[in-house]
PDB file of N, CA and C in Angstrom:
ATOM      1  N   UNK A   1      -6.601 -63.899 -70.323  1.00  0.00           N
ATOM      2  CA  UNK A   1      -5.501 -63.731 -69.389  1.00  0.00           C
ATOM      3  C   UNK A   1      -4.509 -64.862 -69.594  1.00  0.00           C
ATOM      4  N   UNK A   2      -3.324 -64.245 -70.204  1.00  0.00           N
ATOM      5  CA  UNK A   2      -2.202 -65.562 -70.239  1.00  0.00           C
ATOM      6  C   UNK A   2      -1.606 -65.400 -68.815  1.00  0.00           C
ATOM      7  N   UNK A   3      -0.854 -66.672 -68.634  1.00  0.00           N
ATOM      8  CA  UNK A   3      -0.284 -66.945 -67.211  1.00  0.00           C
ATOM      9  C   UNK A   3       1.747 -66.530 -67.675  1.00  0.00           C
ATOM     10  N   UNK A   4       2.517 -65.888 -67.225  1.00  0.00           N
ATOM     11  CA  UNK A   4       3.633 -65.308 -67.487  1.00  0.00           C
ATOM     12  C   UNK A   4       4.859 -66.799 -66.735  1.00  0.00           C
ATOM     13  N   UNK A   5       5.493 -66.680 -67.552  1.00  0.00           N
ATOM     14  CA  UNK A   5       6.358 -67.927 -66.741  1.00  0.00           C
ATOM     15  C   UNK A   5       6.630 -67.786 -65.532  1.00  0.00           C
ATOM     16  N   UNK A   6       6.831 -66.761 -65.343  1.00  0.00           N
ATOM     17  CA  UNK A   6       7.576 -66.231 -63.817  1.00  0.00           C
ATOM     18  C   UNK A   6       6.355 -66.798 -63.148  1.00  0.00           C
ATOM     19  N   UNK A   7       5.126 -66.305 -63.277  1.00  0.00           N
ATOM     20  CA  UNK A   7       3.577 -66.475 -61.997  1.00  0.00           C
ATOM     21  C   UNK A   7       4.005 -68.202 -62.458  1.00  0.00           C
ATOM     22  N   UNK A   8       3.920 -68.819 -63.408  1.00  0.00           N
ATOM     23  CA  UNK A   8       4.196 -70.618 -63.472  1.00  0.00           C
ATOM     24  C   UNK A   8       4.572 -71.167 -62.693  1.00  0.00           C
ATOM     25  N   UNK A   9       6.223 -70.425 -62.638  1.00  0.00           N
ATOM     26  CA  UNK A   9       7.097 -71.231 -61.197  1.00  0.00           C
ATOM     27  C   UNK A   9       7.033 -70.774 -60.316  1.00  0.00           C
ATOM     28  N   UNK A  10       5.820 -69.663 -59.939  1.00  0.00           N
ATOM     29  CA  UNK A  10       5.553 -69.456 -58.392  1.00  0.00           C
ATOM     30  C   UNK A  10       4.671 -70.196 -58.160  1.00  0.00           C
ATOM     31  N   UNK A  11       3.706 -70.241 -58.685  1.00  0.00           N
ATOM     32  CA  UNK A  11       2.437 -71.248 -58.453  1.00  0.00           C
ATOM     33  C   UNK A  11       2.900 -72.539 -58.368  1.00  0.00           C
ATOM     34  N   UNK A  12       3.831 -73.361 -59.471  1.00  0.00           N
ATOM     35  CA  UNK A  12       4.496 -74.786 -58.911  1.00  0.00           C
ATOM     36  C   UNK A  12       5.452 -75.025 -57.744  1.00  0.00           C
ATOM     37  N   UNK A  13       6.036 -73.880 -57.685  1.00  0.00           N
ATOM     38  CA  UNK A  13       7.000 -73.567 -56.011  1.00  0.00           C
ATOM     39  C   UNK A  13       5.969 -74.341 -55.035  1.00  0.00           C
ATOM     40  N   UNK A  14       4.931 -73.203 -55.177  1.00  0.00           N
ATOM     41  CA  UNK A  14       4.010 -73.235 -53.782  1.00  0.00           C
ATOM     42  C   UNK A  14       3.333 -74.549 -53.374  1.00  0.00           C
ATOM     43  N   UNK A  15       2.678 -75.084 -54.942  1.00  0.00           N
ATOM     44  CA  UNK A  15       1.926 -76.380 -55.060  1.00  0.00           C
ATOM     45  C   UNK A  15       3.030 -77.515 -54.276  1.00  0.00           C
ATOM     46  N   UNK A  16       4.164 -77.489 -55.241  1.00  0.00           N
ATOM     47  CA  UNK A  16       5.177 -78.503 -54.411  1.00  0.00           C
ATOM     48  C   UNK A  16       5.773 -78.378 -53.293  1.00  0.00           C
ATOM     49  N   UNK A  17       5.769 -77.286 -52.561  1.00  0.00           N
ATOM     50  CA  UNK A  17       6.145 -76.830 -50.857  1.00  0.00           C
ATOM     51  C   UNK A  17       5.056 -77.228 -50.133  1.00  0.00           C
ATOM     52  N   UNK A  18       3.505 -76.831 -50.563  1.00  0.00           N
ATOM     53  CA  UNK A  18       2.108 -77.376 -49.617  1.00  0.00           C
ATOM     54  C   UNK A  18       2.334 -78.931 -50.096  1.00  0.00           C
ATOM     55  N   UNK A  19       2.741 -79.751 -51.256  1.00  0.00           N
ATOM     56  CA  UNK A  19       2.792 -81.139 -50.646  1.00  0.00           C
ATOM     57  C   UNK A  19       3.887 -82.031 -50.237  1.00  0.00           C
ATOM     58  N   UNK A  20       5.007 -80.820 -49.978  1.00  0.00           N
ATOM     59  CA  UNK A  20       5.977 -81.240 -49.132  1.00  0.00           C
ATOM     60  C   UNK A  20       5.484 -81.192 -47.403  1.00  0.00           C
ATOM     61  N   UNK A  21       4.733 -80.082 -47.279  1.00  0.00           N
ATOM     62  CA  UNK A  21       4.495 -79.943 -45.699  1.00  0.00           C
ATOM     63  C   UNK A  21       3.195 -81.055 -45.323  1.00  0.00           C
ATOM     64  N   UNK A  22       2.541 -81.025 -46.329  1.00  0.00           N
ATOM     65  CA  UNK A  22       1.592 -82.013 -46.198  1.00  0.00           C
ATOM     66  C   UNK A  22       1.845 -83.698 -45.751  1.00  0.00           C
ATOM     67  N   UNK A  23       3.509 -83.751 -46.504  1.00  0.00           N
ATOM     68  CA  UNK A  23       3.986 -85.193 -46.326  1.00  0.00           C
ATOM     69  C   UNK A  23       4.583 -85.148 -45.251  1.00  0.00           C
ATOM     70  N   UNK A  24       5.121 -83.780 -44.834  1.00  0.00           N
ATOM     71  CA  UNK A  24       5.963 -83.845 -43.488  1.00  0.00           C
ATOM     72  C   UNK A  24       4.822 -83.892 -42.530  1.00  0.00           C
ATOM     73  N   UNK A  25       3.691 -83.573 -42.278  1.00  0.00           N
ATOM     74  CA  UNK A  25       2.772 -83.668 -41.347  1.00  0.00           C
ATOM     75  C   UNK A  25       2.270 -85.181 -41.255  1.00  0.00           C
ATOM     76  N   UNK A  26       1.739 -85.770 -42.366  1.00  0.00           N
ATOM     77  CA  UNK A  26       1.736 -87.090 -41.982  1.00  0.00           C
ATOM     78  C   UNK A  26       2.929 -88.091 -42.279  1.00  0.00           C
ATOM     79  N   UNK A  27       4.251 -87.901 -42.298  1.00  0.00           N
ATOM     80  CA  UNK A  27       5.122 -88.604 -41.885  1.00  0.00           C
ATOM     81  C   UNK A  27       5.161 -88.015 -40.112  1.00  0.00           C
ATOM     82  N   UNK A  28       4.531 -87.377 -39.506  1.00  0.00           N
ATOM     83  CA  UNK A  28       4.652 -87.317 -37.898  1.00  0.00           C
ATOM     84  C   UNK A  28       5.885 -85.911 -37.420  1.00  0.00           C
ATOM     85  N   UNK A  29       6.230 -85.714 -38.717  1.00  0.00           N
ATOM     86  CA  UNK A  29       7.302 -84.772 -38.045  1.00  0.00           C
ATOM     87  C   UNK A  29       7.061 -83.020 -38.016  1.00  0.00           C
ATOM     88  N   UNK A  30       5.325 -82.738 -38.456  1.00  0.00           N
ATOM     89  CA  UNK A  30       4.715 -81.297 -38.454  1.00  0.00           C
ATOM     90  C   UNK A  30       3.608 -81.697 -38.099  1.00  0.00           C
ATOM     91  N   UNK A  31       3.153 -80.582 -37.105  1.00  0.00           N
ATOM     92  CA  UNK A  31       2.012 -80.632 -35.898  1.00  0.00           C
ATOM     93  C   UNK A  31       0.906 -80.060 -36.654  1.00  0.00           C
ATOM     94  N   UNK A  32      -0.241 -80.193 -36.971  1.00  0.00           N
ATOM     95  CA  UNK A  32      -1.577 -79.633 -37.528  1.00  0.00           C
ATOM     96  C   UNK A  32      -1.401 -78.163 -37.640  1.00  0.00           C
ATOM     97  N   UNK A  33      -1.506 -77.347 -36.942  1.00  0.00           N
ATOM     98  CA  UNK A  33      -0.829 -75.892 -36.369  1.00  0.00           C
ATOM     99  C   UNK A  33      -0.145 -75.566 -37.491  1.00  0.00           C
ATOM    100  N   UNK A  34       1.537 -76.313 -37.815  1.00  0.00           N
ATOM    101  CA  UNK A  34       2.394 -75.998 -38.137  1.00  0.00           C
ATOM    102  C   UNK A  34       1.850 -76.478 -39.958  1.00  0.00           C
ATOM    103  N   UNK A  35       1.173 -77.396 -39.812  1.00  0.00           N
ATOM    104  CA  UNK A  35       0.295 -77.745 -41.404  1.00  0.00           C
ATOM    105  C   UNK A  35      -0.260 -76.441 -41.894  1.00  0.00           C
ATOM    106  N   UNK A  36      -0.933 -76.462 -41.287  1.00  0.00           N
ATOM    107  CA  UNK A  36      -2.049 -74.999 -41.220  1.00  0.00           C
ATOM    108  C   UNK A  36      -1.523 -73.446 -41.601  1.00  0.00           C
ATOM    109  N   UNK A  37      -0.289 -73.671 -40.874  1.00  0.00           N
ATOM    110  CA  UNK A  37       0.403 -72.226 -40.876  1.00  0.00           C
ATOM    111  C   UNK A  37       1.335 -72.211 -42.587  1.00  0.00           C
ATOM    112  N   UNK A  38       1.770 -73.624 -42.969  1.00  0.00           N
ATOM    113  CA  UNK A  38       2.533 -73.587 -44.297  1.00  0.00           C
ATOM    114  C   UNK A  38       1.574 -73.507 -44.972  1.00  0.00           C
ATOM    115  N   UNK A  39       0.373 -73.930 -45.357  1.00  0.00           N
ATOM    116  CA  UNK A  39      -0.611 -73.875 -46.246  1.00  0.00           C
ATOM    117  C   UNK A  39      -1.208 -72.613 -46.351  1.00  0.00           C
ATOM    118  N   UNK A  40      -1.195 -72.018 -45.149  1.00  0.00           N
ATOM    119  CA  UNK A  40      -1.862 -70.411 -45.486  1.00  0.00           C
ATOM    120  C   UNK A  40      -0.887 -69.540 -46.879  1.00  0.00           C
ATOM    121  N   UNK A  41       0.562 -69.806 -46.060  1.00  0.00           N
ATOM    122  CA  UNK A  41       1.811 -69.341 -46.530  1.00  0.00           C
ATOM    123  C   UNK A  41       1.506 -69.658 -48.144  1.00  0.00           C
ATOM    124  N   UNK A  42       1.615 -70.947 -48.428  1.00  0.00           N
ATOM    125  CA  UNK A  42       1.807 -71.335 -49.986  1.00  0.00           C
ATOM    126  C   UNK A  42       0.261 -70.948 -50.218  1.00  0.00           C
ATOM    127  N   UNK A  43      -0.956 -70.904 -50.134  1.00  0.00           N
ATOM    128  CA  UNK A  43      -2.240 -70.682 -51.445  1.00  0.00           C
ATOM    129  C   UNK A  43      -1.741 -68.885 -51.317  1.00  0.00           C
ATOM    130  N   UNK A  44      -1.519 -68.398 -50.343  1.00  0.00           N
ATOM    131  CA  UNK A  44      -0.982 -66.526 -49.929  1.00  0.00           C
ATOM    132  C   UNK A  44      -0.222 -66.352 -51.871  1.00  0.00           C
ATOM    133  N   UNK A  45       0.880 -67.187 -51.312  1.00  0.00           N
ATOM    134  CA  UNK A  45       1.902 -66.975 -52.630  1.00  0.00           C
ATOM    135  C   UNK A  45       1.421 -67.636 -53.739  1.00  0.00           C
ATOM    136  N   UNK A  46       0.345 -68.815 -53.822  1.00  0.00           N
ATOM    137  CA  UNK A  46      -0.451 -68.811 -55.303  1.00  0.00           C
ATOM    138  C   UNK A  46      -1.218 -68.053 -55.815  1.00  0.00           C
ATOM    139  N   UNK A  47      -1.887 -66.832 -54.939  1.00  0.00           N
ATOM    140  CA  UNK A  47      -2.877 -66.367 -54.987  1.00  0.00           C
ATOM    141  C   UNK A  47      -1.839 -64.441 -55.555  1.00  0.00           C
ATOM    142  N   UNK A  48      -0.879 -64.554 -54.854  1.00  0.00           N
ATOM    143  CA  UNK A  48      -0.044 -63.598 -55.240  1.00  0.00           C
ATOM    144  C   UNK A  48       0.249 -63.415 -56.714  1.00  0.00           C
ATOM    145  N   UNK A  49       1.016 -65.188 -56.802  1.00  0.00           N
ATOM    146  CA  UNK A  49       1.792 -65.144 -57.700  1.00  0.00           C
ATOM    147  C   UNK A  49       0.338 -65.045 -59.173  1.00  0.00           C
ATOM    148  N   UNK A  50      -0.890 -65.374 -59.459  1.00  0.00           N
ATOM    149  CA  UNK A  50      -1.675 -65.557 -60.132  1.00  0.00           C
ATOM    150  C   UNK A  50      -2.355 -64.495 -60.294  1.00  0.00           C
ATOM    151  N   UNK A  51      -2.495 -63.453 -59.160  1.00  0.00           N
ATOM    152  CA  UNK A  51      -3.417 -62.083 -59.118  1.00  0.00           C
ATOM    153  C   UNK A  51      -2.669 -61.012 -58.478  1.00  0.00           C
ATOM    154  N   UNK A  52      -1.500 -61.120 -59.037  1.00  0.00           N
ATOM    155  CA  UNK A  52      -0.256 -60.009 -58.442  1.00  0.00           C
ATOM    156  C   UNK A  52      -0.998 -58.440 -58.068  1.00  0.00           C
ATOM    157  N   UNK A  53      -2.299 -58.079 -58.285  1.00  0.00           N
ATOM    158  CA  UNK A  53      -3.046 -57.042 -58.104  1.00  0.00           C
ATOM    159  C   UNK A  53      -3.290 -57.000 -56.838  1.00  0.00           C
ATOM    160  N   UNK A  54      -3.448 -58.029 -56.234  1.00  0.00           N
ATOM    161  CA  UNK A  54      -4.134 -58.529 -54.933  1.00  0.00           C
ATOM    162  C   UNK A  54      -2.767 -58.203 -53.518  1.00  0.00           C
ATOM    163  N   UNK A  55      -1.849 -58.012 -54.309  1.00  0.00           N
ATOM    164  CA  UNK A  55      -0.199 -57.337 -52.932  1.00  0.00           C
ATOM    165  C   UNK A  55      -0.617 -56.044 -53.198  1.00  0.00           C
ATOM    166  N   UNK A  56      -0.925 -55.275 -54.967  1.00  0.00           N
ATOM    167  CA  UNK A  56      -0.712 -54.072 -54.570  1.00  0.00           C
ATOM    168  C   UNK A  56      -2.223 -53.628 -53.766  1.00  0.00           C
ATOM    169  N   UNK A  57      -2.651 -54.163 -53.679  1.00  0.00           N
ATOM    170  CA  UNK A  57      -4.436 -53.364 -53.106  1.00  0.00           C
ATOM    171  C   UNK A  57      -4.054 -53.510 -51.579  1.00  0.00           C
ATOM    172  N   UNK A  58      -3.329 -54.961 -51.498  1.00  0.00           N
ATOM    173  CA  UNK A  58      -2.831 -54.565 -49.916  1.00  0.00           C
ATOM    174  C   UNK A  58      -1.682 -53.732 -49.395  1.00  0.00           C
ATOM    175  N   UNK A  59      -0.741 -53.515 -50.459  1.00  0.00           N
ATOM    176  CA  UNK A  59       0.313 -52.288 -50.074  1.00  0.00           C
ATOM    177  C   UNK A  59      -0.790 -51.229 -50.088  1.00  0.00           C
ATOM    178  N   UNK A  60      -1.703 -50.803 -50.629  1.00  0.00           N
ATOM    179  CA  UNK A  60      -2.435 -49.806 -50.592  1.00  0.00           C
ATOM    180  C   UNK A  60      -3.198 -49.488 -49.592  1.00  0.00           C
ATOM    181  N   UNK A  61      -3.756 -50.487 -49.325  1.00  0.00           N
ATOM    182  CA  UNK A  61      -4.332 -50.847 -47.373  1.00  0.00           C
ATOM    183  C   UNK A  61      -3.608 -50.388 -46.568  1.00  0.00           C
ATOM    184  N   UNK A  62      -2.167 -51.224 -46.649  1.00  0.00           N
ATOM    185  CA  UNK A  62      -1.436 -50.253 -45.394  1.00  0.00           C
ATOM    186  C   UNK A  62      -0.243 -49.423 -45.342  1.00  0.00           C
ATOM    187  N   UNK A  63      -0.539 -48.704 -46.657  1.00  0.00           N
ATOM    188  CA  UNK A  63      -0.233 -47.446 -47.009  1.00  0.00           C
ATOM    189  C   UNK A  63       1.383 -47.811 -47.283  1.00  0.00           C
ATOM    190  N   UNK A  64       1.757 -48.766 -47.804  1.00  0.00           N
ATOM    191  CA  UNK A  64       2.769 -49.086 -48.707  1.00  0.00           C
ATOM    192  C   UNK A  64       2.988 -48.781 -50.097  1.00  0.00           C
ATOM    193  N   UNK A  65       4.257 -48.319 -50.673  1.00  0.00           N
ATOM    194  CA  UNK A  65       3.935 -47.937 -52.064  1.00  0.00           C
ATOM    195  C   UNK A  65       3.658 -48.822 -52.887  1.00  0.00           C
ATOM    196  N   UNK A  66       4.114 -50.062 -52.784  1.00  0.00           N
ATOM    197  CA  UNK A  66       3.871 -50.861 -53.996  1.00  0.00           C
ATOM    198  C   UNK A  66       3.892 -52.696 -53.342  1.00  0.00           C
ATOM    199  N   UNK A  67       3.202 -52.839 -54.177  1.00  0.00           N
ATOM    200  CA  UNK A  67       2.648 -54.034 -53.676  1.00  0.00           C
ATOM    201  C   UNK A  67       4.101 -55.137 -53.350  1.00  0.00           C
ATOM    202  N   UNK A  68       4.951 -54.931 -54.015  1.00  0.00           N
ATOM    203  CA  UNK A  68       6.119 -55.832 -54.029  1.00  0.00           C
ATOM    204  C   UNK A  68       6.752 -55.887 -52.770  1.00  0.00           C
ATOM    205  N   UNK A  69       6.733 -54.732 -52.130  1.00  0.00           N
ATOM    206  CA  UNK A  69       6.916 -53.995 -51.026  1.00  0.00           C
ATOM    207  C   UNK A  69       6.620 -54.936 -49.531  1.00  0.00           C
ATOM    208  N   UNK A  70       5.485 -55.127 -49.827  1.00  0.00           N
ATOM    209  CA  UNK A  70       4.542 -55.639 -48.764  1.00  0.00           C
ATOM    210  C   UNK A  70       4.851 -57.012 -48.656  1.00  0.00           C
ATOM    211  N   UNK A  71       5.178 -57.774 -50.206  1.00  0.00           N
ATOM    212  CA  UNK A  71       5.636 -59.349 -50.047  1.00  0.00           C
ATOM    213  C   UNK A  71       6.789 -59.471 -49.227  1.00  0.00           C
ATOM    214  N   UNK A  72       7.935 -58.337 -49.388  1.00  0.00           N
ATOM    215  CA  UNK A  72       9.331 -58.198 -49.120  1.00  0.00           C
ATOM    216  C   UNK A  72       8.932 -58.008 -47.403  1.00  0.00           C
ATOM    217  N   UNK A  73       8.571 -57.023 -47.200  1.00  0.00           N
ATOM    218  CA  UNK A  73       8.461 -56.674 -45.868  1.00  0.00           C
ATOM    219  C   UNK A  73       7.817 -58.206 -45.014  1.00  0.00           C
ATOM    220  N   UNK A  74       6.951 -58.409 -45.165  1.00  0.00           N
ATOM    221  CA  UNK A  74       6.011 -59.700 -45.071  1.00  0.00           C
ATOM    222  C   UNK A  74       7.431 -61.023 -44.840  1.00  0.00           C
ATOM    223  N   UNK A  75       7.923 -61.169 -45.925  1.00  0.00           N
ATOM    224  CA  UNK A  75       8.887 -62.222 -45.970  1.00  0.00           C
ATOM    225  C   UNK A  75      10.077 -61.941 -45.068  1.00  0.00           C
ATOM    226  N   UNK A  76      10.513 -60.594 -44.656  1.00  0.00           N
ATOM    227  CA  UNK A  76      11.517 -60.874 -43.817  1.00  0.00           C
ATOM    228  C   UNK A  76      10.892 -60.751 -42.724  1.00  0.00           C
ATOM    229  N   UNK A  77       9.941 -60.488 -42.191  1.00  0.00           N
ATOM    230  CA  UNK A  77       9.130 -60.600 -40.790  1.00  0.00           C
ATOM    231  C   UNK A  77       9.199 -61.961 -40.299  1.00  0.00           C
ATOM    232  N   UNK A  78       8.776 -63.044 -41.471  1.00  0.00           N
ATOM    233  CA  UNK A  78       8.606 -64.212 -41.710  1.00  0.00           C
ATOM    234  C   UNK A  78       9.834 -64.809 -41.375  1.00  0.00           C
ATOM    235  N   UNK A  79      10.592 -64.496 -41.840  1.00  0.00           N
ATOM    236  CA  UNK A  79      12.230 -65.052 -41.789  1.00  0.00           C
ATOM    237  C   UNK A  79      12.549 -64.252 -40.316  1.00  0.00           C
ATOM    238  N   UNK A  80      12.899 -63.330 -40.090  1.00  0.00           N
ATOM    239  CA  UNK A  80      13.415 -63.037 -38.661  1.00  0.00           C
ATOM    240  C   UNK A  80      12.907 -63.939 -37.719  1.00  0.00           C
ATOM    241  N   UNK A  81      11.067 -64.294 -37.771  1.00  0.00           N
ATOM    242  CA  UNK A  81      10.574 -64.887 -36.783  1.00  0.00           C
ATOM    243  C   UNK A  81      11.161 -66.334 -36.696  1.00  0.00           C
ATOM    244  N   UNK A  82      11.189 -66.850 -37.792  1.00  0.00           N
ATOM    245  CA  UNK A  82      11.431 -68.645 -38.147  1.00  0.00           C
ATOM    246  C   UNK A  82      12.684 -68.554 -37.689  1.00  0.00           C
ATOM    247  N   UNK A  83      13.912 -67.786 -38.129  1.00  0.00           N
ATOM    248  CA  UNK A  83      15.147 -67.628 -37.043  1.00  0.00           C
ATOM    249  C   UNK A  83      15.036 -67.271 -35.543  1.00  0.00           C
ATOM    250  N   UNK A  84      14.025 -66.798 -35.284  1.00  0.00           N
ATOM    251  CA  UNK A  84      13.961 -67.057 -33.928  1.00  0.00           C
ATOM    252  C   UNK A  84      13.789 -68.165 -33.135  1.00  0.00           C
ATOM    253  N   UNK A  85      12.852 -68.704 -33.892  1.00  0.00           N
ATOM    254  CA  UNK A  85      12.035 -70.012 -33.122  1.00  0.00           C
ATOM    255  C   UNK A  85      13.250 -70.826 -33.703  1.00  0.00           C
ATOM    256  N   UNK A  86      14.178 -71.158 -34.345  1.00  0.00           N
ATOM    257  CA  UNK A  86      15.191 -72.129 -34.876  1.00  0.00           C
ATOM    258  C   UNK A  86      16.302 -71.556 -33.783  1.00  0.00           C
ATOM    259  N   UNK A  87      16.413 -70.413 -33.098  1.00  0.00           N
ATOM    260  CA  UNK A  87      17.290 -70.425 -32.064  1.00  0.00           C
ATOM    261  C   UNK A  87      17.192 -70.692 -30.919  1.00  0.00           C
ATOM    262  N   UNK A  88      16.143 -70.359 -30.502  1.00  0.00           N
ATOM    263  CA  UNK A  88      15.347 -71.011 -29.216  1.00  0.00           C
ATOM    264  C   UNK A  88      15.544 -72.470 -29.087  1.00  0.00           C
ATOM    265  N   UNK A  89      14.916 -73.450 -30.212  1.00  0.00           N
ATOM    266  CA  UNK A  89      14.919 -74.355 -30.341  1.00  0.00           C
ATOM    267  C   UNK A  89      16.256 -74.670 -30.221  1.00  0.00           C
ATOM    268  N   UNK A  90      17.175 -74.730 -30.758  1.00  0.00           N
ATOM    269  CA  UNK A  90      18.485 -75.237 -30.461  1.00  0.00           C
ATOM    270  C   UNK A  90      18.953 -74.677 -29.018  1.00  0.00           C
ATOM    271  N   UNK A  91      18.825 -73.586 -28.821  1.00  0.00           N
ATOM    272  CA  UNK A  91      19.004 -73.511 -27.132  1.00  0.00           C
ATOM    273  C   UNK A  91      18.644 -74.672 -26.272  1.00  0.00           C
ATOM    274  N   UNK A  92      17.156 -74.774 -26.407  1.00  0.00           N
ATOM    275  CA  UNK A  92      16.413 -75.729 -25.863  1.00  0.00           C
ATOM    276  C   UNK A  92      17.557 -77.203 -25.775  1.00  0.00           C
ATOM    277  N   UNK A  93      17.489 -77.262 -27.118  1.00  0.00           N
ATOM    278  CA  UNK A  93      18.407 -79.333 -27.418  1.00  0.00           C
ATOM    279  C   UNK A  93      19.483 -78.678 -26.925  1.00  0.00           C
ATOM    280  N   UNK A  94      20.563 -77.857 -26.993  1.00  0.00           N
ATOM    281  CA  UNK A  94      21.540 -77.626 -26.095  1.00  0.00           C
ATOM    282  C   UNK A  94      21.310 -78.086 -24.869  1.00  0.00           C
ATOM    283  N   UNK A  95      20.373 -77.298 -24.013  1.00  0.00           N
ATOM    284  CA  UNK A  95      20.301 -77.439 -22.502  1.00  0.00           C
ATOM    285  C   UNK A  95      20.167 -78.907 -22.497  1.00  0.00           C
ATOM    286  N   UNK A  96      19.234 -79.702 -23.131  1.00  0.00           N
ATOM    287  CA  UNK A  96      18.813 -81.159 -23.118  1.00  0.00           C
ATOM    288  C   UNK A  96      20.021 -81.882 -23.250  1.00  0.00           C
ATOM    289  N   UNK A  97      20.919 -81.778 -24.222  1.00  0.00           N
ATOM    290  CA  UNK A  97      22.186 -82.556 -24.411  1.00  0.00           C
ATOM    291  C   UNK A  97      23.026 -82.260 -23.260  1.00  0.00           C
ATOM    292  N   UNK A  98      23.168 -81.061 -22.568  1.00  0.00           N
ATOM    293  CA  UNK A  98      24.013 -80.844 -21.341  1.00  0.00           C
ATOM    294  C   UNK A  98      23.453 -81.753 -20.685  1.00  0.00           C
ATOM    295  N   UNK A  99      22.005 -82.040 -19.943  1.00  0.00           N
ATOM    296  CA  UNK A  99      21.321 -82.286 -19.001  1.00  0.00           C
ATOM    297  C   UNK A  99      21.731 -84.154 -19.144  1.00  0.00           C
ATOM    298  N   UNK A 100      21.335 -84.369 -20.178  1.00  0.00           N
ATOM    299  CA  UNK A 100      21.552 -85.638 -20.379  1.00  0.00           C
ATOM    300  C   UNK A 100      22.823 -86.272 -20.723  1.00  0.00           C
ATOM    301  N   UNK A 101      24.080 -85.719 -20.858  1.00  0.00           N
ATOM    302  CA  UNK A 101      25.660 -86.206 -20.932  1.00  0.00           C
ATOM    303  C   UNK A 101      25.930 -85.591 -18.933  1.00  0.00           C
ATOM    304  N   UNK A 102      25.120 -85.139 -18.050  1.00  0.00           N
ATOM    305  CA  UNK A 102      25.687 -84.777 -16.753  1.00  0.00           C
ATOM    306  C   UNK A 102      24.925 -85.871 -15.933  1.00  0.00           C
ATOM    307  N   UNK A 103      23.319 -86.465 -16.463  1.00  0.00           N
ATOM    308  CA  UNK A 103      23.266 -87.474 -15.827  1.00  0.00           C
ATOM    309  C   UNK A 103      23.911 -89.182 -16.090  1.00  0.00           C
ATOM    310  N   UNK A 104      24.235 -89.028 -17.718  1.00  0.00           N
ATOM    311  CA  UNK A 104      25.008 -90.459 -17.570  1.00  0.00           C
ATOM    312  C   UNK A 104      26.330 -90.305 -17.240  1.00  0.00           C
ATOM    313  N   UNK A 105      27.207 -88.963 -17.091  1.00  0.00           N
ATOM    314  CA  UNK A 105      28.141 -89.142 -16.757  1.00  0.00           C
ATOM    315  C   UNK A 105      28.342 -89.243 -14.692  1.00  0.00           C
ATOM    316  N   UNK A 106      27.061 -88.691 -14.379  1.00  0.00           N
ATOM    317  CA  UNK A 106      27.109 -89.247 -12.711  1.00  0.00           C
ATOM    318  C   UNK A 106      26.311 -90.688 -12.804  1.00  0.00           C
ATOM    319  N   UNK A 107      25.729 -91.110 -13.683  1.00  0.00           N
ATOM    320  CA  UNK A 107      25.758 -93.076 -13.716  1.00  0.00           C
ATOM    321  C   UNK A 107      26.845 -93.589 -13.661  1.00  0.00           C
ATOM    322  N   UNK A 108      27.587 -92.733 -14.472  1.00  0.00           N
ATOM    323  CA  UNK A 108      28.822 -94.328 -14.977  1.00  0.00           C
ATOM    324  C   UNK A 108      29.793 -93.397 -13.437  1.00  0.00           C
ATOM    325  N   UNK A 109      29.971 -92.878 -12.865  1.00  0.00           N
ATOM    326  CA  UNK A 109      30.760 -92.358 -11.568  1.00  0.00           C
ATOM    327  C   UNK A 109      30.008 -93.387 -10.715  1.00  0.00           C
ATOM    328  N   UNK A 110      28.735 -93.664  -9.968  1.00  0.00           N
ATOM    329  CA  UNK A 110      27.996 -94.073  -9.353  1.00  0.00           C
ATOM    330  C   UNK A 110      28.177 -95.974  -9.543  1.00  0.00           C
ATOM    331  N   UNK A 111      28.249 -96.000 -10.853  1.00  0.00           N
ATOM    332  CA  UNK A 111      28.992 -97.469 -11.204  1.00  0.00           C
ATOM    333  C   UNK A 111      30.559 -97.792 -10.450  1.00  0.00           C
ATOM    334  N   UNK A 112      31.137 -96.813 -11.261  1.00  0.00           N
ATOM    335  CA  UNK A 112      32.750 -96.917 -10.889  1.00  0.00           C
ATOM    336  C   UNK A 112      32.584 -97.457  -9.170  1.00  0.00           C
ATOM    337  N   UNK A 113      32.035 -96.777  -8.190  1.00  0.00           N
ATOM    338  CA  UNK A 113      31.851 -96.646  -7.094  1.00  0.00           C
ATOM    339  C   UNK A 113      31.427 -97.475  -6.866  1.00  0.00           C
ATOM    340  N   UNK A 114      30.565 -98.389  -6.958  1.00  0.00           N
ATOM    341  CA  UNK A 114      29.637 -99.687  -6.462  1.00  0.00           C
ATOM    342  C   UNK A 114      30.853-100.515  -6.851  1.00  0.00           C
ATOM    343  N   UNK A 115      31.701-100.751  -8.091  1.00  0.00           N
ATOM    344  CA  UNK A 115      32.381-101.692  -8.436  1.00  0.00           C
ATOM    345  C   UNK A 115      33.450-101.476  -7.742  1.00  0.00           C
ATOM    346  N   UNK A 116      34.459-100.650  -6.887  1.00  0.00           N
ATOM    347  CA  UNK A 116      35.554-100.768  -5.767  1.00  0.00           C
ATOM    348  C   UNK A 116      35.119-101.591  -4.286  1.00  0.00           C
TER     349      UNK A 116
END
């Protein structure tokens, strides 16, 4: 079994994305959970990209025509969701940045006032 360039730079994609998330988890800025959940993601796509047989047996499982199918479908599920949670999230720091420019701006009013 030769390895095809294309499966090469999927398998090094993945290798170097799991030890990007790996560094982002212990630099403090990805939660175990969120470790856990990229690592499934990247060995998924080494295991794809190395035994490309292994999408179509699961397009075949759930009655998809072709295995390519199932990565595609799979990946924008993936992507709609991660745009979700990236909108939420900025909702969230929105409300926080309102919340916090309405209480220092009734400090510095509350100042003004003590100082007349």
């Amino acid at each position: 079994m030769s390895i095809l360039p294309v499966q090469f730079l999927i398998v090094a994609f993945a290798v170097f994305a799991a030890a990007r998330a790996v560094a982002q988890f212990r630099a403090g800025r990805l939660r175990l959970a969120g470790l856990g959940a990229w690592l499934v993601l990247w060995c998924a796509l080494v295991v794809i990209g190395l035994l490309p047989h292994t999408a179509t047996a699961v397009a075949q499982f759930l009655g998809v025509g072709r295995g390519v199918d199932v990565v595609i479908y799979a990946s924008l599920g993936a992507l709609f969701y991660l745009v979700f949670r990236l909108f939420v999230r900025l909702e969230e720091t929105d409300r926080e940045i309102t919340r916090l420019v309405r209480m220092q701006a009734l400090e510095g009013l509350n100042e003004k006032e003590t100082d007349l």
